[in-house]
C-alpha atoms as a PDB file:
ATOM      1  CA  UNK A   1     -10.099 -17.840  18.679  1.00  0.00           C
ATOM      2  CA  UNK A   2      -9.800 -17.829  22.419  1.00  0.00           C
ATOM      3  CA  UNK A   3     -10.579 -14.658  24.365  1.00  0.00           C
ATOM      4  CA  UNK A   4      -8.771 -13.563  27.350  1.00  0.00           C
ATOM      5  CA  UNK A   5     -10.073 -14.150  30.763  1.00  0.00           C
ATOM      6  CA  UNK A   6     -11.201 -10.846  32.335  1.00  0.00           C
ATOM      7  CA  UNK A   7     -11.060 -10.646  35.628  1.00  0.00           C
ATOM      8  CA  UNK A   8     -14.512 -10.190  37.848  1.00  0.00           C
ATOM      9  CA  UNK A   9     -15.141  -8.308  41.192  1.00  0.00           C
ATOM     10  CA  UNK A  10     -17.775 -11.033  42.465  1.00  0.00           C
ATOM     11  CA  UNK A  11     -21.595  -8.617  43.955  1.00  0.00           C
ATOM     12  CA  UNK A  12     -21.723 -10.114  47.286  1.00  0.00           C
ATOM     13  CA  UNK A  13     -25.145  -8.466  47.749  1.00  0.00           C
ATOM     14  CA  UNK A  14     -26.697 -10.548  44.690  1.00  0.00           C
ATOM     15  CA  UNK A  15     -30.572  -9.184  43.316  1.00  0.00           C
ATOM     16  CA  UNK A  16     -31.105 -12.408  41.428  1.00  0.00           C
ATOM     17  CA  UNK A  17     -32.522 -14.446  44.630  1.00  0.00           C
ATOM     18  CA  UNK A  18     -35.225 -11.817  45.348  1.00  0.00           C
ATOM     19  CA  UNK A  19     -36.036 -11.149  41.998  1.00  0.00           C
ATOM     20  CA  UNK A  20     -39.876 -11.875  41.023  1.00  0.00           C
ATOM     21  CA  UNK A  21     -40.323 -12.892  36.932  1.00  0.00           C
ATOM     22  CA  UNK A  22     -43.957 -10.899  37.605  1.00  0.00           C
ATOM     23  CA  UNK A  23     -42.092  -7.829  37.872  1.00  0.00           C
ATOM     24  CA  UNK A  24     -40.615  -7.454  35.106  1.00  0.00           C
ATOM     25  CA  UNK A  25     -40.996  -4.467  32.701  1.00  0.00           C
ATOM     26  CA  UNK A  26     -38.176  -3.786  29.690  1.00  0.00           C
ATOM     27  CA  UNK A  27     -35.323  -1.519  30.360  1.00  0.00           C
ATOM     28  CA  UNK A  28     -36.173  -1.312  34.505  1.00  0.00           C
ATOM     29  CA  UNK A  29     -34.345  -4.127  35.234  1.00  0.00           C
ATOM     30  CA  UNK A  30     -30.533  -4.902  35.416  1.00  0.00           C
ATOM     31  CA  UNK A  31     -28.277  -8.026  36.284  1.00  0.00           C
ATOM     32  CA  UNK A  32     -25.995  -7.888  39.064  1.00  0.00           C
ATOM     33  CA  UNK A  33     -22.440  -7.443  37.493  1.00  0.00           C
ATOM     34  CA  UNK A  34     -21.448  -4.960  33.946  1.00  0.00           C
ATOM     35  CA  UNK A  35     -18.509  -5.092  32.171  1.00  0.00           C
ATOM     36  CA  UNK A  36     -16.446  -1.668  32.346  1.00  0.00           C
ATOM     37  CA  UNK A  37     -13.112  -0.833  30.420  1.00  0.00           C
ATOM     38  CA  UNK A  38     -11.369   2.397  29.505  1.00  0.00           C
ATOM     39  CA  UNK A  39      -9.799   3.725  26.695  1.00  0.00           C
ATOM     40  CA  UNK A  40      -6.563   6.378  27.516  1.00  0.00           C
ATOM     41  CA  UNK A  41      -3.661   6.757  25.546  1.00  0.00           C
ATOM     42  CA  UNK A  42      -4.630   5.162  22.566  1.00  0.00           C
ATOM     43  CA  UNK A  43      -5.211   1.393  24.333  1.00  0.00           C
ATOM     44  CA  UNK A  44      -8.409  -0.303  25.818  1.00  0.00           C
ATOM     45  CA  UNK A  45      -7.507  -0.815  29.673  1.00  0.00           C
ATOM     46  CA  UNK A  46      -9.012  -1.582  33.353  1.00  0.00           C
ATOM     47  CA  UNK A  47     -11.073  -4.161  31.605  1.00  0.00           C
ATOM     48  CA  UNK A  48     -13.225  -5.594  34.945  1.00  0.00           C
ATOM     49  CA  UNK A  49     -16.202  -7.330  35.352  1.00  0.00           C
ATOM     50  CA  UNK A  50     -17.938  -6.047  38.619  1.00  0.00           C
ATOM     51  CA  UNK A  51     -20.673  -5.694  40.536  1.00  0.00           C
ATOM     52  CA  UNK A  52     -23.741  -3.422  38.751  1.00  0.00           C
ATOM     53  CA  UNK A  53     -23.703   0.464  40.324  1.00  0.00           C
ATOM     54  CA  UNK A  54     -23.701   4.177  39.411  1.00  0.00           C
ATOM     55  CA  UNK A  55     -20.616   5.785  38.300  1.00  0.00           C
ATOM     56  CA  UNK A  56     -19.012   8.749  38.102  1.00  0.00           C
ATOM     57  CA  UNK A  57     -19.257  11.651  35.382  1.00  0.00           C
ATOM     58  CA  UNK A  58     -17.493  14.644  35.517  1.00  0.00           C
ATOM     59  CA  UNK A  59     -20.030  17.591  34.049  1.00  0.00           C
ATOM     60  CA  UNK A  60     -17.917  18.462  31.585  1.00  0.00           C
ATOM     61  CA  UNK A  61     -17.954  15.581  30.094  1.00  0.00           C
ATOM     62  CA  UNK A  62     -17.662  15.614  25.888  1.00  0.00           C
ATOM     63  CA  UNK A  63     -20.666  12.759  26.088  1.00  0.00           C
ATOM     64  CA  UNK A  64     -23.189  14.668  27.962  1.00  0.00           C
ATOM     65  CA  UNK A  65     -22.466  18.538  25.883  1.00  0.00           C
ATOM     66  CA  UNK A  66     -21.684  16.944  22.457  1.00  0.00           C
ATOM     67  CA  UNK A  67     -23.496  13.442  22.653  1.00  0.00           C
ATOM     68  CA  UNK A  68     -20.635  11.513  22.007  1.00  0.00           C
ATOM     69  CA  UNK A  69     -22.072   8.397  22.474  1.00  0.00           C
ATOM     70  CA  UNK A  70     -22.916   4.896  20.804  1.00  0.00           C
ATOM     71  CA  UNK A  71     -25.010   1.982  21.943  1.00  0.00           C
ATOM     72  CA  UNK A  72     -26.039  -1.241  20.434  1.00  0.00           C
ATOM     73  CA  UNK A  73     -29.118  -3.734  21.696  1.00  0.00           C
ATOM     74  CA  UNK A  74     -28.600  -7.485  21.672  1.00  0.00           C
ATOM     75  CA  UNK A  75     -30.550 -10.263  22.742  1.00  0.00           C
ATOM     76  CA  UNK A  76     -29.744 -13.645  24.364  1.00  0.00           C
ATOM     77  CA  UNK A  77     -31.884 -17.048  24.901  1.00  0.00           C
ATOM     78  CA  UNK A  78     -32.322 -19.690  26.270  1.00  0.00           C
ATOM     79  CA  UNK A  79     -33.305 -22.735  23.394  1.00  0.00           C
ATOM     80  CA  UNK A  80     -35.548 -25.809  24.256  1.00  0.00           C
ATOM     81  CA  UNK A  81     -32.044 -27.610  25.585  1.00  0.00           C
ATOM     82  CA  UNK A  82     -31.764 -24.836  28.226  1.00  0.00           C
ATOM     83  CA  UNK A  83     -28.714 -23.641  26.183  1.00  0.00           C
ATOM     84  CA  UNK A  84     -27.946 -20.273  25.915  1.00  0.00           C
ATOM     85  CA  UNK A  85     -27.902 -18.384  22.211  1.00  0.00           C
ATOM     86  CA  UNK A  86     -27.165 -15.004  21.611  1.00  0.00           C
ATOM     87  CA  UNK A  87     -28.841 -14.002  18.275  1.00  0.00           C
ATOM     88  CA  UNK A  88     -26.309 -12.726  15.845  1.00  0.00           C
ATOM     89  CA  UNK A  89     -23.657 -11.099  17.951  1.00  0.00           C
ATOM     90  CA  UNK A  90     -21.152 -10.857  15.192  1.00  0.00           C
ATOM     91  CA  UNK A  91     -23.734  -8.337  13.028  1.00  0.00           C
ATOM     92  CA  UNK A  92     -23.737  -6.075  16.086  1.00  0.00           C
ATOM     93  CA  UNK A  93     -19.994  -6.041  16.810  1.00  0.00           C
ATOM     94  CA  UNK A  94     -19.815  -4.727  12.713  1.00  0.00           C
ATOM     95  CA  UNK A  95     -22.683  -2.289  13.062  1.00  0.00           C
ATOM     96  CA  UNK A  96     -20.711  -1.031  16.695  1.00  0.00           C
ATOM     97  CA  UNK A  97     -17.799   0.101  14.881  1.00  0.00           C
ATOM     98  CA  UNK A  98     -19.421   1.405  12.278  1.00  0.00           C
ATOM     99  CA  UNK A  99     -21.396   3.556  14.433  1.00  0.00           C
ATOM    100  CA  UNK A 100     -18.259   4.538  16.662  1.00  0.00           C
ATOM    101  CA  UNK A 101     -16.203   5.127  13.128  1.00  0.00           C
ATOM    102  CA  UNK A 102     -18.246   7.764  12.091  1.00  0.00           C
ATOM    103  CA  UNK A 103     -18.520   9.682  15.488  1.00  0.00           C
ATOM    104  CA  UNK A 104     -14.858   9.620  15.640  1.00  0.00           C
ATOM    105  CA  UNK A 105     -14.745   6.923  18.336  1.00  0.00           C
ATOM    106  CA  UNK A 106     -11.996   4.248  19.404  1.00  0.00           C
ATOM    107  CA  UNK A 107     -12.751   0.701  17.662  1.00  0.00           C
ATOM    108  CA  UNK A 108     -13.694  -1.975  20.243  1.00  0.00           C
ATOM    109  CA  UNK A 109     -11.702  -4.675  19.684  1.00  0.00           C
ATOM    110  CA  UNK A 110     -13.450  -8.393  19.389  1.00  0.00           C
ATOM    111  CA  UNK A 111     -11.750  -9.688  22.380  1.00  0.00           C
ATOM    112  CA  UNK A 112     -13.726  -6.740  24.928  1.00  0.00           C
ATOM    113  CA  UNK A 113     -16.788  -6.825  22.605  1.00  0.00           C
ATOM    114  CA  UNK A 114     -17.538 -10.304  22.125  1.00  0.00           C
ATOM    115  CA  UNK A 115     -15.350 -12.243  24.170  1.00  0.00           C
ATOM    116  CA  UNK A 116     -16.271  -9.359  27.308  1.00  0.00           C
ATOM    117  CA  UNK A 117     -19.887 -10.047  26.248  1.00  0.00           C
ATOM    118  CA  UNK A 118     -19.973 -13.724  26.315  1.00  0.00           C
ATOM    119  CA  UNK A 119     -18.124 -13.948  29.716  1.00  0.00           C
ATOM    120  CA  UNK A 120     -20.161 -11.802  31.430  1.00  0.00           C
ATOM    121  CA  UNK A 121     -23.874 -13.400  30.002  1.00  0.00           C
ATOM    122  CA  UNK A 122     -22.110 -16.708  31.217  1.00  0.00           C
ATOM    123  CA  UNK A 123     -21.608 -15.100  34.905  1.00  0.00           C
ATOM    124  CA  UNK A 124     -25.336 -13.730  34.456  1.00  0.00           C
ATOM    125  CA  UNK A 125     -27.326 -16.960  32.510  1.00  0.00           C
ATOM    126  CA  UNK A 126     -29.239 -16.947  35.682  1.00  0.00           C
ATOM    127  CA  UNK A 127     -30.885 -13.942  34.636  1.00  0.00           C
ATOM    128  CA  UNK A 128     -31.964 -15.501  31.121  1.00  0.00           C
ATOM    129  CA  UNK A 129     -35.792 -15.929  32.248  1.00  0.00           C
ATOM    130  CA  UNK A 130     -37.118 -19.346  30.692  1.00  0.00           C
ATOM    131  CA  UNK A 131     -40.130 -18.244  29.155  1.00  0.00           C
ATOM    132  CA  UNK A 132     -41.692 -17.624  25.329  1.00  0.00           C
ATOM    133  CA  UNK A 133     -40.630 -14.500  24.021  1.00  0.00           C
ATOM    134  CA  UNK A 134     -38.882 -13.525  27.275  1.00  0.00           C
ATOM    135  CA  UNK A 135     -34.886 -13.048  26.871  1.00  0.00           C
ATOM    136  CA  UNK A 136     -31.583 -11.436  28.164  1.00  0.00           C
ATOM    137  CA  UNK A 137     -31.362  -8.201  26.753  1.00  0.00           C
ATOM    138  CA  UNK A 138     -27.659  -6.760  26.075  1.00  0.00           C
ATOM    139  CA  UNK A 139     -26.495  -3.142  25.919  1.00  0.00           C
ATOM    140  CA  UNK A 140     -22.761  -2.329  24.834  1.00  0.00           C
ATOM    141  CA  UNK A 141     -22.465   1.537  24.874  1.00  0.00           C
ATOM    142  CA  UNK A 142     -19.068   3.514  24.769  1.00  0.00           C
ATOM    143  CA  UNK A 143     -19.436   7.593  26.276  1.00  0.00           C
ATOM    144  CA  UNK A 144     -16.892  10.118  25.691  1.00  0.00           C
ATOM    145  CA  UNK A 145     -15.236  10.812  28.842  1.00  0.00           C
ATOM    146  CA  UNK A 146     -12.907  14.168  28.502  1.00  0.00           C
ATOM    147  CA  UNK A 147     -13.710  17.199  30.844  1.00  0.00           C
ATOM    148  CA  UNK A 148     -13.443  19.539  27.949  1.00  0.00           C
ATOM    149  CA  UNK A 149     -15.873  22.145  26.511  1.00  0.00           C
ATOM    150  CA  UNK A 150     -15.032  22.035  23.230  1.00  0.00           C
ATOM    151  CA  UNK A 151     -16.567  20.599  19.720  1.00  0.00           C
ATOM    152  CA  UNK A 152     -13.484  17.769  19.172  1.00  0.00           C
ATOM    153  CA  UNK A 153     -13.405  13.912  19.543  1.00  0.00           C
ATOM    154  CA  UNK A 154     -12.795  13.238  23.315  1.00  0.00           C
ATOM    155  CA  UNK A 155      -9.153  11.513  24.187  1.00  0.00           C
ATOM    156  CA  UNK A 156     -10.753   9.419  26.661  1.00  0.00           C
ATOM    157  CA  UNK A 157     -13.765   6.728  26.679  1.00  0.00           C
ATOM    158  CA  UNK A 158     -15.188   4.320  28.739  1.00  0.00           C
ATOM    159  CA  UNK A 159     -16.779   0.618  27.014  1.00  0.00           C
ATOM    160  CA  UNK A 160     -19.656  -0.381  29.021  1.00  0.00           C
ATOM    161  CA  UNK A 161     -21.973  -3.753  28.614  1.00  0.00           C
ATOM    162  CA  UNK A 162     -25.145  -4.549  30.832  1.00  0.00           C
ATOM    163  CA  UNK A 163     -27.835  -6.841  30.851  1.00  0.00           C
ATOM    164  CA  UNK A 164     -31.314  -6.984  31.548  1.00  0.00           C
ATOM    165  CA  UNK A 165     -34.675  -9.678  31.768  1.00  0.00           C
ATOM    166  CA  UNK A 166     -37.090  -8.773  29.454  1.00  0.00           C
ATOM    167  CA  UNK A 167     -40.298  -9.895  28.017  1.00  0.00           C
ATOM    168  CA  UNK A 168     -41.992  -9.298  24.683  1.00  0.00           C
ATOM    169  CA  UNK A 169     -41.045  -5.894  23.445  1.00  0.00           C
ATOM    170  CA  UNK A 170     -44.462  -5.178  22.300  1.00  0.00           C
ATOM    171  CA  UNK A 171     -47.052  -5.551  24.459  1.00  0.00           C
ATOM    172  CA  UNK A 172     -49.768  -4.517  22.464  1.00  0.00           C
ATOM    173  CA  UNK A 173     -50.229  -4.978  18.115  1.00  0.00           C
ATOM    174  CA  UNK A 174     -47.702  -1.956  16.788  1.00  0.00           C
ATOM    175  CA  UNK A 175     -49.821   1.092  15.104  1.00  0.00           C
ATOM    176  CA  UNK A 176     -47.679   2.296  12.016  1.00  0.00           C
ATOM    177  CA  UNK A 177     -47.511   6.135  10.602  1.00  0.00           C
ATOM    178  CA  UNK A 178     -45.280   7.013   8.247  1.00  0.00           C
ATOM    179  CA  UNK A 179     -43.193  10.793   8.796  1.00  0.00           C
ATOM    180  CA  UNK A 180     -42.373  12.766   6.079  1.00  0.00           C
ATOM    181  CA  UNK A 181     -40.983  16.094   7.571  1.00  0.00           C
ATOM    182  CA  UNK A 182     -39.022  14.933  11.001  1.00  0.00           C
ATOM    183  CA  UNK A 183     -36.168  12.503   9.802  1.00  0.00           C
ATOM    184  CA  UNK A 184     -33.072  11.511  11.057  1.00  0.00           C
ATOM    185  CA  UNK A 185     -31.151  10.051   7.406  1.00  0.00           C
ATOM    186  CA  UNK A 186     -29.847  12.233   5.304  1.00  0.00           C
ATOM    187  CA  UNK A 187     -27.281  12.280   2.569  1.00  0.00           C
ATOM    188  CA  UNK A 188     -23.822  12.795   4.971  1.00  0.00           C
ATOM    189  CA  UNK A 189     -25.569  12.482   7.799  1.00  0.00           C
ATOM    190  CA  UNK A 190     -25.732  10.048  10.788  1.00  0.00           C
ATOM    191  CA  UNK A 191     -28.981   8.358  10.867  1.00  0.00           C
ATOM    192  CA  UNK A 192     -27.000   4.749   9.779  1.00  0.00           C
ATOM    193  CA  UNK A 193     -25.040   4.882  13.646  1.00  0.00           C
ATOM    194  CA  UNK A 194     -26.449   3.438  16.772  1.00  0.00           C
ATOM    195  CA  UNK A 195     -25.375   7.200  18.564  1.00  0.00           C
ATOM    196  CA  UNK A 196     -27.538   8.909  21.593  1.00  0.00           C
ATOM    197  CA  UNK A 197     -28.877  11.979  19.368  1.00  0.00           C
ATOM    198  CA  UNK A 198     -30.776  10.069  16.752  1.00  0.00           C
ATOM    199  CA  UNK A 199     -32.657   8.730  20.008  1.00  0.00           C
ATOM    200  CA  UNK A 200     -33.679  11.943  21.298  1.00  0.00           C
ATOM    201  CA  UNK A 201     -34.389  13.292  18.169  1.00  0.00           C
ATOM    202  CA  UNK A 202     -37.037  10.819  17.840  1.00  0.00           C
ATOM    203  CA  UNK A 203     -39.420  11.846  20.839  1.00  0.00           C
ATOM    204  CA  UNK A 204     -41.066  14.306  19.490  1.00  0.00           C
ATOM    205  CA  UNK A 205     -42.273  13.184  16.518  1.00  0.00           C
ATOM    206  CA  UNK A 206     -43.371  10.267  18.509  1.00  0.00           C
ATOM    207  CA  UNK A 207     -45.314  12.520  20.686  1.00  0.00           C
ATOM    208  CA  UNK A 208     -46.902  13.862  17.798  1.00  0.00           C
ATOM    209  CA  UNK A 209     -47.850  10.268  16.694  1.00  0.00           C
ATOM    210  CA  UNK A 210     -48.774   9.190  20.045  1.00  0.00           C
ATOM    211  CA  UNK A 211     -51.232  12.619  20.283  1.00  0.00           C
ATOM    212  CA  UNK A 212     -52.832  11.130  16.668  1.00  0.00           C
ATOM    213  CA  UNK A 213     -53.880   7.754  17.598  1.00  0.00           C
ATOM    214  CA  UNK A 214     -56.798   9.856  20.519  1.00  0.00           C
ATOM    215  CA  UNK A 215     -58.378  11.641  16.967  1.00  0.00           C
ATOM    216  CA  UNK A 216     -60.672  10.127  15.072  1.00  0.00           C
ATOM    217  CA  UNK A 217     -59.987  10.245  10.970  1.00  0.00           C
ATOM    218  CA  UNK A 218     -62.332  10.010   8.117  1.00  0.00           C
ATOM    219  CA  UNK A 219     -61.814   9.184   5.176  1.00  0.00           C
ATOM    220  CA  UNK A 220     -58.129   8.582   4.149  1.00  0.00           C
ATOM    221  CA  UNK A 221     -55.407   9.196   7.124  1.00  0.00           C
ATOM    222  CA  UNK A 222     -52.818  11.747   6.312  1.00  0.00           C
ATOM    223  CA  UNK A 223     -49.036  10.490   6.128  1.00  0.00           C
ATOM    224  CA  UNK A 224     -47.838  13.807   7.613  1.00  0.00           C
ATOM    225  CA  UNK A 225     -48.301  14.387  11.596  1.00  0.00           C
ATOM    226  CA  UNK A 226     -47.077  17.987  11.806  1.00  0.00           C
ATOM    227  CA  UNK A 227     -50.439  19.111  12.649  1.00  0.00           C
END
């Protein structure tokens, strides 16, 4: 099914020519152009393509006081014909409105998702570095945009996508410890959605872990890292 044609604001001040491959480091680095649209009065609209910058918030935004926010992570290649893939996009365009379902969020239709996606990876392929285990990483996100203090689903949102180089994820052979007491599923709850909070949530249990790996254990090594 064809997708319409979004239009793109064209960065006339391009980072691609002066970028350096050595550089790179996951998550620091961003193409030149993200997709933008917003959703008001019950319709997705102002659907651009233009050139990657800051934005403005307003601080009482229901995304920053009541984390009314989604994201997904995506990743596109380039195969041994210098094609470019993008590895199951369809599973993440599910799992998106999933996520945005149960934090009371606006469905994204496939046109903006997928078709908005694929356009702007086309306008970016340049990006795509051509090396093993080195991709195009992908970040839809959608942010509650109302100026409202007030625990309701926001009226207003804005659908986001950018893109970034990146190498191997891991740099290093992943250490594993399994949590018992700081979890983020529970029966009702929303540890199955993609949403900002289950992020943040995370970090300090991971400091915990991270604190772990500088003692030395003997004998067998306790599951639970409240210490």
């Amino acid at each position: 099914m064809a997708h319409p044609i979004i239009p793109v604001t064209q960065n006339t001040n391009p980072r691609l020519p002066h970028f350096k491959i050595e550089t790179l480091q996951f998550g620091k680095h961003f193409t030149d152009h993200m997709l933008m649209a917003d959703y008001e009065n019950g319709e997705w609209k102002n659907v651009v393509i233009k050139p990657y910058a800051p934005f403005e918030v307003d601080p009482a935004s229901a995304m920053l006081h009541y984390g009314q926010t989604i994201f997904e992570g995506i990743k596109a290649y380039k195969n041994t014909k210098d094609e470019v893939v993008i590895f199951r996009p369809d599973q993440n365009f599910i799992r998106f409105n999933v996520s945005a379902e149960r934090m009371q969020m606006p469905q994204v239709p496939e046109w903006l998702f997928m078709g908005g996606m694929k356009q702007l990876i086309a306008l970016e392929k340049g990006w795509i570095p051509s090396l093993p285990e080195h991709s195009l990483y992908i970040r839809p996100f959608i942010i509650a945009t109302d100026p409202f203090l007030g625990v309701r689903p926001s009226t207003t949102y804005k659908f986001m996508i950018i893109l970034g180089p990146s190498g191997a994820y891991f740099s290093a052979p992943m250490k594993i410890i399994i949590e018992e007491k700081y979890t983020r599923a529970t029966p009702g709850g929303v540890g199955f959605a993609k949403c900002g909070g289950n992020y943040g949530g995370s970090l300090y249990p991971v400091d915990l872990a991270q604190k772990m790996d500088t003692i030395k254990f003997y004998g067998p090594m306790p599951l639970n890292i409240n210490m």
